[in-house]
Structures are given as C-alpha cells and as structure tokens.
N, C-alpha and C. Protein backbone atom coordinates (compact mmCIF):
# COMPACT_ATOMS: atom_id res chain seq x y z
N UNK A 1 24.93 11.09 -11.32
CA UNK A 1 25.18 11.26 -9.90
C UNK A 1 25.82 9.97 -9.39
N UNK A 2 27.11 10.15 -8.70
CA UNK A 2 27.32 8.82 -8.65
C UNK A 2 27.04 8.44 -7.00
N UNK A 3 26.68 7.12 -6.60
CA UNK A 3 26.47 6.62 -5.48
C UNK A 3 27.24 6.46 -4.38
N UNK A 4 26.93 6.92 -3.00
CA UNK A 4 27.74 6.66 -1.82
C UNK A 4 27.54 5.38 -1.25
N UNK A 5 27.74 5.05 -0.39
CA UNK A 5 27.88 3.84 0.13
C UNK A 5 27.70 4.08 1.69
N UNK A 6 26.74 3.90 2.46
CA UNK A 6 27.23 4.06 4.19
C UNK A 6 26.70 2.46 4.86
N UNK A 7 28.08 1.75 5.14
CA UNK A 7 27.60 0.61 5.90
C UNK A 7 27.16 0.74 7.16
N UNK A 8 26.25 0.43 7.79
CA UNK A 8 26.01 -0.03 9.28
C UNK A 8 26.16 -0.99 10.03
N UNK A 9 26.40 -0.97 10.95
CA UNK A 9 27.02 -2.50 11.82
C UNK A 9 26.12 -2.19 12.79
N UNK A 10 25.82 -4.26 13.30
CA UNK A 10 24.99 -3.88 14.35
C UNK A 10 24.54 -3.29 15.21
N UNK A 11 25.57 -3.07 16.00
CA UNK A 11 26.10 -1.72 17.15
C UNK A 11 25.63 -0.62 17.00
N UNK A 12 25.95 0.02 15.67
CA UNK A 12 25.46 1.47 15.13
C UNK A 12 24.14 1.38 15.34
N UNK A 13 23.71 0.27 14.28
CA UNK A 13 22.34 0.44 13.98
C UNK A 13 21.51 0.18 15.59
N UNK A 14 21.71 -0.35 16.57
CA UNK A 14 20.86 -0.68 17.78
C UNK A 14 20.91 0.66 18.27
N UNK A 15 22.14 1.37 18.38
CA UNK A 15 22.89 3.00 18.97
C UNK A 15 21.32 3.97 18.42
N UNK A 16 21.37 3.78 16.82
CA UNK A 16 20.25 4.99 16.69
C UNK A 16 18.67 4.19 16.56
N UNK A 17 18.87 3.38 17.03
CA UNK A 17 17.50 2.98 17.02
C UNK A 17 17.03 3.20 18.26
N UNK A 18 17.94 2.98 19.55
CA UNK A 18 17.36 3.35 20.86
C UNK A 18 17.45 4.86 21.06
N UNK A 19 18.50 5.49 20.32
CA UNK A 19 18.17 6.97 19.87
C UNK A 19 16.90 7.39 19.62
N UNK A 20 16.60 6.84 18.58
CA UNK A 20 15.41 7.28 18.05
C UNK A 20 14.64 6.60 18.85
N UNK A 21 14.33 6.18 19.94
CA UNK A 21 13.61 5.81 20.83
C UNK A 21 12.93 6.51 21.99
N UNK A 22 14.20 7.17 22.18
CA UNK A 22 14.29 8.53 23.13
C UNK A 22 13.69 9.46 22.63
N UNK A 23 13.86 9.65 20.87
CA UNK A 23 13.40 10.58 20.82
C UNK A 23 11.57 10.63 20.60
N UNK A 24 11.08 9.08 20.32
CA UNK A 24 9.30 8.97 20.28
C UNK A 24 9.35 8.87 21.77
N UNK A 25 9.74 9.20 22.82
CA UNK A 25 9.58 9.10 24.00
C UNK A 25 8.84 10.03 24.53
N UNK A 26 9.20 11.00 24.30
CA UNK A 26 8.68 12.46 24.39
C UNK A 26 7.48 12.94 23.22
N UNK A 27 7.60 11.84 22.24
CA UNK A 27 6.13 12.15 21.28
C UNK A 27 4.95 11.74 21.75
N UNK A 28 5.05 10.19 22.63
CA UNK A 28 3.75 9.20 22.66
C UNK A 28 2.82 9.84 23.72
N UNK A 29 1.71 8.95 24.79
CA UNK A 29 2.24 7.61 24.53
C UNK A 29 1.54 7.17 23.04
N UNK A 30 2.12 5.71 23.36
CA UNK A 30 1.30 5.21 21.82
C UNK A 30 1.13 3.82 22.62
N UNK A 31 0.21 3.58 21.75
CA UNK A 31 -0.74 2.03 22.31
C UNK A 31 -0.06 1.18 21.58
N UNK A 32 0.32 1.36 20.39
CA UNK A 32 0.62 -0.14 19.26
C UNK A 32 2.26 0.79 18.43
N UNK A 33 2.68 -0.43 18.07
CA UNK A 33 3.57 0.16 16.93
C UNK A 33 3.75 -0.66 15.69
N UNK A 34 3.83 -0.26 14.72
CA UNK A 34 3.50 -1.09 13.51
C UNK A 34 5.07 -0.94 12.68
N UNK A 35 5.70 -1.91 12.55
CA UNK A 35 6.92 -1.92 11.56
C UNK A 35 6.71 -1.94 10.13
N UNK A 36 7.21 -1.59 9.25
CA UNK A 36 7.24 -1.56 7.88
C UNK A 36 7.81 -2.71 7.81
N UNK A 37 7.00 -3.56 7.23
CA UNK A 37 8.42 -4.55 6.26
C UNK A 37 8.90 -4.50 5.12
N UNK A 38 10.32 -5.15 4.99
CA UNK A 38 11.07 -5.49 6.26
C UNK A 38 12.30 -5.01 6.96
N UNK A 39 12.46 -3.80 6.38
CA UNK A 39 13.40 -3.38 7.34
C UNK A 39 13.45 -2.65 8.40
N UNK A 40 11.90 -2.50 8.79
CA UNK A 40 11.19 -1.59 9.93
C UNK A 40 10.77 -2.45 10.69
N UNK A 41 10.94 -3.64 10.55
CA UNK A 41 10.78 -4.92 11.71
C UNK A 41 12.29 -4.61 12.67
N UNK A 42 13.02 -4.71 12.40
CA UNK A 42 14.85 -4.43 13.14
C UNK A 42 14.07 -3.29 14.14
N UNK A 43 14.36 -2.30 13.79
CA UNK A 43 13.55 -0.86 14.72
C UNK A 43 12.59 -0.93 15.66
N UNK A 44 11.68 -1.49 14.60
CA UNK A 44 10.40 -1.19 15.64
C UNK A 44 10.44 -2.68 16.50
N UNK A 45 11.08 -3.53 16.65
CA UNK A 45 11.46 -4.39 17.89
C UNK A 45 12.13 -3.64 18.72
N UNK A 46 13.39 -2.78 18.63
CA UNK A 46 14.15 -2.49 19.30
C UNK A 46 12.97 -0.88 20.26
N UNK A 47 12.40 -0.54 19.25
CA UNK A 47 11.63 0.76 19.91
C UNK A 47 10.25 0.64 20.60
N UNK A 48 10.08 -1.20 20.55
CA UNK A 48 8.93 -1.77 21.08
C UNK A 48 9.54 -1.85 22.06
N UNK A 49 10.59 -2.44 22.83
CA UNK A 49 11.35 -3.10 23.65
C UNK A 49 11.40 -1.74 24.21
N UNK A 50 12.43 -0.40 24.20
CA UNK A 50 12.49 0.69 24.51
C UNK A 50 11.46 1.65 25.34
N UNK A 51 10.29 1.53 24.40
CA UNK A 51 9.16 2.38 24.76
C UNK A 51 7.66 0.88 25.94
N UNK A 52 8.40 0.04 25.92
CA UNK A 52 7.40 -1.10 26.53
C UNK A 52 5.76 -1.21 25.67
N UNK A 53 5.88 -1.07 24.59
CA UNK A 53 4.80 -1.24 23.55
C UNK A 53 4.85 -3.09 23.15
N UNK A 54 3.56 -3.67 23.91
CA UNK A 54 3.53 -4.75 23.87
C UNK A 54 2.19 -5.04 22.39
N UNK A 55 1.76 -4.36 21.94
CA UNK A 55 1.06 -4.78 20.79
C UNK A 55 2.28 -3.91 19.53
N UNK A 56 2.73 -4.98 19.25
CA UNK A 56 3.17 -5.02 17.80
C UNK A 56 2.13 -5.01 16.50
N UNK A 57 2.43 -5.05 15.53
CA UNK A 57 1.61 -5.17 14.14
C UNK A 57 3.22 -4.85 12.98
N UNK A 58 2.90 -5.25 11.54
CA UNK A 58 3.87 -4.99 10.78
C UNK A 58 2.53 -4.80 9.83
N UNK A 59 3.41 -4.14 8.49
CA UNK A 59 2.37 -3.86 7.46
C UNK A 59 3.50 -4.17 6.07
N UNK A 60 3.19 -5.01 5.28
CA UNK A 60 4.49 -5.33 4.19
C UNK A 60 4.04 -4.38 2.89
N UNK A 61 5.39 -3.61 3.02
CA UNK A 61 5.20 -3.19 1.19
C UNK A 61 6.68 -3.34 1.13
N UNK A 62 6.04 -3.31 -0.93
CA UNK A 62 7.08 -3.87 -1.68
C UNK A 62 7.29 -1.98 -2.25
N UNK A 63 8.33 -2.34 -3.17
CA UNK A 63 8.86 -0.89 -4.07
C UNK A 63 9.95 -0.76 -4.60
N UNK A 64 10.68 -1.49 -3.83
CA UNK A 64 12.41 -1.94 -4.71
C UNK A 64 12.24 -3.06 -5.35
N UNK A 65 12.46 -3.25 -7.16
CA UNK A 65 12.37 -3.95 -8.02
C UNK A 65 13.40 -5.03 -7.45
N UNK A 66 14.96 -4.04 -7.28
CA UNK A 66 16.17 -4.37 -7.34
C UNK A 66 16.57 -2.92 -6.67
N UNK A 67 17.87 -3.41 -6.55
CA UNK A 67 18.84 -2.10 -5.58
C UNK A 67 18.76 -0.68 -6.32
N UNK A 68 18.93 -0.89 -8.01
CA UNK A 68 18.86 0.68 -8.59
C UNK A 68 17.51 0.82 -8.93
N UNK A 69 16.24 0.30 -9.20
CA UNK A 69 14.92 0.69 -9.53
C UNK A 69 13.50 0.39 -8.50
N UNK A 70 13.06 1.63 -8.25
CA UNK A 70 12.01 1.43 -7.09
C UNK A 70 11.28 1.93 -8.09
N UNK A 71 10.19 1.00 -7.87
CA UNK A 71 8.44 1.03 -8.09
C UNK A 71 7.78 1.42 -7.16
N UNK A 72 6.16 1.41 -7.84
CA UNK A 72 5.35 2.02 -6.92
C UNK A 72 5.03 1.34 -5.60
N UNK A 73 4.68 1.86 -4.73
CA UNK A 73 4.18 0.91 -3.63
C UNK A 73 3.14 -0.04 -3.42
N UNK A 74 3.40 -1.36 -3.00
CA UNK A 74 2.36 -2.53 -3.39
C UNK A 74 2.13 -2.94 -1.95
N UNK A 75 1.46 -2.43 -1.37
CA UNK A 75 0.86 -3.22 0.20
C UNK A 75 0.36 -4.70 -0.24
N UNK A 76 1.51 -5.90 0.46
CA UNK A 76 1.24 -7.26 0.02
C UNK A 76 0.73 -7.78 1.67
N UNK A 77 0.93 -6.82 2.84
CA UNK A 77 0.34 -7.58 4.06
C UNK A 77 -0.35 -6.59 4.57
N UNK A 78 -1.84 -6.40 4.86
CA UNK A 78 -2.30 -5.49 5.29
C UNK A 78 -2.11 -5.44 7.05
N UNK A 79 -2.57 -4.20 7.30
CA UNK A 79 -2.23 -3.87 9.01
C UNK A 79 -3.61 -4.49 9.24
N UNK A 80 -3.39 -4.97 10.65
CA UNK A 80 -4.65 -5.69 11.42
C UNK A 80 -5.75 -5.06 11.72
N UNK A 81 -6.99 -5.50 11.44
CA UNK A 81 -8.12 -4.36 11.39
C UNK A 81 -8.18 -3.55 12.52
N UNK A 82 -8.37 -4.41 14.08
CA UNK A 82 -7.95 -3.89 14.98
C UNK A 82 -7.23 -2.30 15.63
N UNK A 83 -6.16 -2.50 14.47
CA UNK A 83 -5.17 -1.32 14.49
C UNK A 83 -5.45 0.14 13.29
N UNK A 84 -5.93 -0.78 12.17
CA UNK A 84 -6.48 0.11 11.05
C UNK A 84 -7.24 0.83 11.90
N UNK A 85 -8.57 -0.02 11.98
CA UNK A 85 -9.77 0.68 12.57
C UNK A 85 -9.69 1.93 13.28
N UNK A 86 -8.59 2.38 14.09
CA UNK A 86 -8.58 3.50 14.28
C UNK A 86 -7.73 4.83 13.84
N UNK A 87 -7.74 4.48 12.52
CA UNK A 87 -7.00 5.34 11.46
C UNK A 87 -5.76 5.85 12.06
N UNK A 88 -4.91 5.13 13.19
CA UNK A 88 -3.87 5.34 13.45
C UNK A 88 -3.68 5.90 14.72
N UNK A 89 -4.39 6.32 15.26
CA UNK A 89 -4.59 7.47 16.23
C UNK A 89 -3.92 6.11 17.73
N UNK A 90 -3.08 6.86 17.81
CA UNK A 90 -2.16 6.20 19.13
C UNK A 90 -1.25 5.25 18.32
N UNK A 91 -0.82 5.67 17.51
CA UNK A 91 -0.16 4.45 16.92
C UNK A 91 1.32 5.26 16.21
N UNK A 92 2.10 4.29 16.73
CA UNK A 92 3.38 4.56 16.21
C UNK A 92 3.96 3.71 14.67
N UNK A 93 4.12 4.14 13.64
CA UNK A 93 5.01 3.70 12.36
C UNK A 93 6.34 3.66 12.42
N UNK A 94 7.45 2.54 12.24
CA UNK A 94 8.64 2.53 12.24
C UNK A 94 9.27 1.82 11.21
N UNK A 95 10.27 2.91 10.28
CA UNK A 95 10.61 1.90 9.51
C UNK A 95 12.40 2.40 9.98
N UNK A 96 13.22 1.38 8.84
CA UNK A 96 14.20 1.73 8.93
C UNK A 96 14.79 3.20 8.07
N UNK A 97 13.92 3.28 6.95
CA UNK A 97 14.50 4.37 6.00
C UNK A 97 13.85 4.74 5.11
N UNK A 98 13.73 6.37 5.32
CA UNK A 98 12.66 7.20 4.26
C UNK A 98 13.66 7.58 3.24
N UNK A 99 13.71 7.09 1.55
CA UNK A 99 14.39 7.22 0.37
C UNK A 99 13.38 8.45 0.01
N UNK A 100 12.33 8.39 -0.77
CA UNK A 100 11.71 9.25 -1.54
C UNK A 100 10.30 9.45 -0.84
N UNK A 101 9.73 8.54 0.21
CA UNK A 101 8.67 8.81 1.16
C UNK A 101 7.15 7.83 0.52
N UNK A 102 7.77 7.21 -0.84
CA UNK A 102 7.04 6.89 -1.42
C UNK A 102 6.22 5.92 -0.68
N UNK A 103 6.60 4.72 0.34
CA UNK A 103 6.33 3.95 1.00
C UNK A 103 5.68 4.34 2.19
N UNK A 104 6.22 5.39 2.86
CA UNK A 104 5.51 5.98 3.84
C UNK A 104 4.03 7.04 3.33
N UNK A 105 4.12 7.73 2.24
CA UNK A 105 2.52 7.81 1.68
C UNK A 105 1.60 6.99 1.64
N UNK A 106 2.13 5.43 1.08
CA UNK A 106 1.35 4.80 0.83
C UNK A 106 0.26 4.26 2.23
N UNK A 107 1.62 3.67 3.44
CA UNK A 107 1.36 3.74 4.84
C UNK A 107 0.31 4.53 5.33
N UNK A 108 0.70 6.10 5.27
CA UNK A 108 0.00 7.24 5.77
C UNK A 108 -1.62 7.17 5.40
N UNK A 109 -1.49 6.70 4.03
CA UNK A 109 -3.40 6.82 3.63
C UNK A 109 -3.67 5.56 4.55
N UNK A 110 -3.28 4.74 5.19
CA UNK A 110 -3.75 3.70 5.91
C UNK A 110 -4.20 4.28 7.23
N UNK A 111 -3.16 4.62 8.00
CA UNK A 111 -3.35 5.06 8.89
C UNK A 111 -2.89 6.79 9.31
N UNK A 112 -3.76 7.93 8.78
CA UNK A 112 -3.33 8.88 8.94
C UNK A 112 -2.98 9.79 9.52
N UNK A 113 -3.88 9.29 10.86
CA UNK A 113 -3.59 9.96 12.25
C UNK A 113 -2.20 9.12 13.05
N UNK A 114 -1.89 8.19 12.21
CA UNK A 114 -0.44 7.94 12.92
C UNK A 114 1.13 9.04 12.83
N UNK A 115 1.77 7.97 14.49
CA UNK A 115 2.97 8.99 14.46
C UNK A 115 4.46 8.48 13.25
N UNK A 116 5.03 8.76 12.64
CA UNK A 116 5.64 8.26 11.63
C UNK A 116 7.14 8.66 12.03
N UNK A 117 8.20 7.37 12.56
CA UNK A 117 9.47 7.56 12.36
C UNK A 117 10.35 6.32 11.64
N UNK A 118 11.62 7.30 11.63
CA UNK A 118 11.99 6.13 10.66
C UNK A 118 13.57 6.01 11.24
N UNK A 119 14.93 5.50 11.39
CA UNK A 119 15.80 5.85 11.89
C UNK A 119 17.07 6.65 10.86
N UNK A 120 16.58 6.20 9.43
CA UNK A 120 17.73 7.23 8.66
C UNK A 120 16.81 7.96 7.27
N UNK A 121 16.98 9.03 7.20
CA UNK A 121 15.79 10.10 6.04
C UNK A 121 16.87 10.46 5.39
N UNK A 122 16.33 10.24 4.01
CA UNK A 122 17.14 11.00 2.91
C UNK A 122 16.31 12.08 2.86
N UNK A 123 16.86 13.08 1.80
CA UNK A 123 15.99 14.83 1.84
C UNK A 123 14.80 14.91 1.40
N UNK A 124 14.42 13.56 -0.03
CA UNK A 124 13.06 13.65 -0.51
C UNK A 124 12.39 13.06 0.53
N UNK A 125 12.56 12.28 1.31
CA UNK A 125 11.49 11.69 2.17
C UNK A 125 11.05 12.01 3.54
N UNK A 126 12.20 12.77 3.83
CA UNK A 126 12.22 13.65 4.97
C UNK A 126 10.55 14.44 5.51
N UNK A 127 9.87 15.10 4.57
CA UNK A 127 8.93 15.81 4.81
C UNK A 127 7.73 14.55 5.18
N UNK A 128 7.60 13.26 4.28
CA UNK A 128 7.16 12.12 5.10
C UNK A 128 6.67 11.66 6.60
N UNK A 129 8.00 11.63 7.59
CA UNK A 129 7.82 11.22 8.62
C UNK A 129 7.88 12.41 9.45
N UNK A 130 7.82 12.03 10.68
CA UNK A 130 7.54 13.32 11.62
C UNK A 130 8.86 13.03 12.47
N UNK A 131 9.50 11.75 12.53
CA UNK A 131 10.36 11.90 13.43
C UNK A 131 11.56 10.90 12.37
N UNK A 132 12.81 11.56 13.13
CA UNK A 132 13.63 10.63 12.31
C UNK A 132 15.02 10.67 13.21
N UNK A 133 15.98 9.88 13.22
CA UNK A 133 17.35 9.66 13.97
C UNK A 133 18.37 10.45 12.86
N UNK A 134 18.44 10.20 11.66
CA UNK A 134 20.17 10.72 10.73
C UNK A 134 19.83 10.78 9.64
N UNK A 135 19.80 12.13 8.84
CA UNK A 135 19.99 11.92 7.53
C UNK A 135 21.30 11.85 6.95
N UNK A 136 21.12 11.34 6.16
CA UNK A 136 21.67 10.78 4.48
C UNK A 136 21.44 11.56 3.44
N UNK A 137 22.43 11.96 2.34
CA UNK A 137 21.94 12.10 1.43
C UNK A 137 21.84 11.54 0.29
N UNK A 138 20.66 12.30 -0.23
CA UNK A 138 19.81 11.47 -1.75
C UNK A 138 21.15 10.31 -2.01
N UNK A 139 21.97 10.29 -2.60
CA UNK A 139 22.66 9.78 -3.49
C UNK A 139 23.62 8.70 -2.51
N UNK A 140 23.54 8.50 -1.34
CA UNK A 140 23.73 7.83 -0.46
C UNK A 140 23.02 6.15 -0.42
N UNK A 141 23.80 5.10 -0.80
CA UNK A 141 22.83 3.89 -0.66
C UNK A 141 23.36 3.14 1.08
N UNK A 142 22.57 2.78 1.71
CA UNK A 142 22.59 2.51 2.93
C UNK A 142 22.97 0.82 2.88
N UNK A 143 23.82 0.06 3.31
CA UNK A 143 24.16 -1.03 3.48
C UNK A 143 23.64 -1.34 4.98
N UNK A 144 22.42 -2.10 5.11
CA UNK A 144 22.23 -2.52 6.63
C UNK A 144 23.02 -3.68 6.98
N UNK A 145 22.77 -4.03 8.51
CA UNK A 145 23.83 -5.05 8.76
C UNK A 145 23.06 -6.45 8.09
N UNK A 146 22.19 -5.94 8.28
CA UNK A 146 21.48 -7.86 7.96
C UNK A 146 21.31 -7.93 6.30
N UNK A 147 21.99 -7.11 5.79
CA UNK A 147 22.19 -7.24 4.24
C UNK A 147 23.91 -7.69 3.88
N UNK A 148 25.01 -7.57 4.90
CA UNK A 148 26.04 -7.69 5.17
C UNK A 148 26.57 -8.79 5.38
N UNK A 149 27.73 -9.36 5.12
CA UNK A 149 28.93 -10.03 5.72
C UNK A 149 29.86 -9.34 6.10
N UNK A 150 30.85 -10.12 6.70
CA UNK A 150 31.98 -9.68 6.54
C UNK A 150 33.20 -9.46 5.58
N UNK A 151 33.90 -8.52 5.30
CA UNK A 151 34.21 -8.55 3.78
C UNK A 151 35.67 -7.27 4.01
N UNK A 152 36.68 -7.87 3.27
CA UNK A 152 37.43 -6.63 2.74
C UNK A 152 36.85 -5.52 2.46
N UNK A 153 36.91 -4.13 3.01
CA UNK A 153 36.33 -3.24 2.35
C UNK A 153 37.85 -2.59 1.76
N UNK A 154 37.52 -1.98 0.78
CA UNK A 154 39.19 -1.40 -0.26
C UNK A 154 39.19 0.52 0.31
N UNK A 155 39.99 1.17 0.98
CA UNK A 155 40.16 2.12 0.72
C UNK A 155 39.57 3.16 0.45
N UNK A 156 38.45 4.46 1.07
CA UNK A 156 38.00 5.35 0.07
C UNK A 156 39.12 5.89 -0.79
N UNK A 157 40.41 6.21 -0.42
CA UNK A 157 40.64 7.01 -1.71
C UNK A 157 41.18 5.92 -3.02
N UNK A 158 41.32 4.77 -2.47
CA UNK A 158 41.80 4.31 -3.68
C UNK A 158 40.03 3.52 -4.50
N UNK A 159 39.00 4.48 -4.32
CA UNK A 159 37.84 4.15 -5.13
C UNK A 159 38.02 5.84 -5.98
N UNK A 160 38.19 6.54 -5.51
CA UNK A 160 37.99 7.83 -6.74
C UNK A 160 39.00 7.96 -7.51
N UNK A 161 38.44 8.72 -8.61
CA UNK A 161 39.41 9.23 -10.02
C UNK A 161 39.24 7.63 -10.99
C-alpha cells in the first residue's frame, strides 16, 4: 500500500480545530479537558480557549517507535487524580489524530465516561472517538505544522509512475 502524504499549515490546522470546537459545543458542558500528548496539546489549547474550559490536564502516551512502526500504548504521564477520580464523567479528551484508536483505548480504560474527540480520524480509529473534524484515509500519513519547515514541495504528478 503505498503512502499519502497530507501537509497541514497552521491556518488549516487552527480552521478545524475551532471547527471541531463548535462541534463539542453542542456535546458539553464539560468541566476539564485533557490533551493527549503530544499532539493533542495544539487542540485541546485551542478547544480550551474556544469552549472557556479553564482546568486543563494532559495525559502522555507513547506508540510510535518511529514514523512507519507503532507499538503498544505506554502511558508515561498519568492524568491527575483529581480528574481520574471521576472516571471521566464531564470531561472532554482531545487529541490531534485517531490512526488505529490504539491510543485512545488505552485513554478510554482511564477515563471511560469521558467525551472523546480528535480533529483528523482515519477509518480504523474512527469507531474510538465520539467526535471528530476530517477523515483521512488509512494509508494517508499526516504532516502537522509543528513537524514542518518550510520546504520545496515537488509536484504530485511528477511523484507517480
């Protein structure tokens, strides 16, 4: 299967994050929101800011070895007891991107009564979260901006054949 490529630029990415802002607008309220790290820190600032959710929390997992091999999920920062303690219930999850959902399972047994969005779902991970801004598909690798420079990009057609 060979790999797509979709870059995001700041702009975009702020565009569906306050998107997807609008759209937990109509889900909450919610008391707290907890970012995935780290690319659910970007979001869930922008959907803290959006929705006026002044208790933050982040929760760190690992799972990408490297860009082509994801492992299992390793919670290296736990969520604040505070927020645990109530198995989620008023609580919003934000990451930037559901691949296979593997990360967001792991999340979910934490807090299970939480609300779960993410701003871009591929198809396996899709059934994961409850809310989401754009899918992607599977075979799609997502270039965020804060993984970016600026750079020649070459042509799609002069990349096939």
């Amino acid at each position: 299967m060979s790999e797509k490529a979709y870059h995001v630029s700041w702009d975009q990415f702020h565009r569906d994050a306050r998107a997807l802002a609008w759209r937990l607008a109509e889900t909450g309220p919610y008391a707290a929101i907890v970012g995935i790290a780290r690319g659910g820190l970007v979001p869930a600032a922008i959907v803290a800011r959006e929705l006026d959710l002044r208790l933050v929390e982040c929760v760190a997992v690992t799972s990408y070895e490297h860009k082509a091999q994801q492992g299992p999920p390793n919670i290296i920062k736990p969520i604040a007891p505070k927020i645990a303690g109530s198995e989620g219930q008023g609580v919003l999850v934000v990451d930037d991107l559901v691949d296979t959902g593997a990360t967001m399972v792991a999340v979910r047994a934490l807090l299970p009564k939480a609300h779960f969005a993410c701003v871009y779902a591929k198809p396996l991970g899709r059934p994961h979260v409850d809310t989401f801004m754009t899918e992607v598909s599977q075979d799609t690798w997502i270039y965020f901006p804060w993984d970016l420079g600026l750079a020649f990009q070459a042509p799609i057609a002069g990349k096939r054949g």
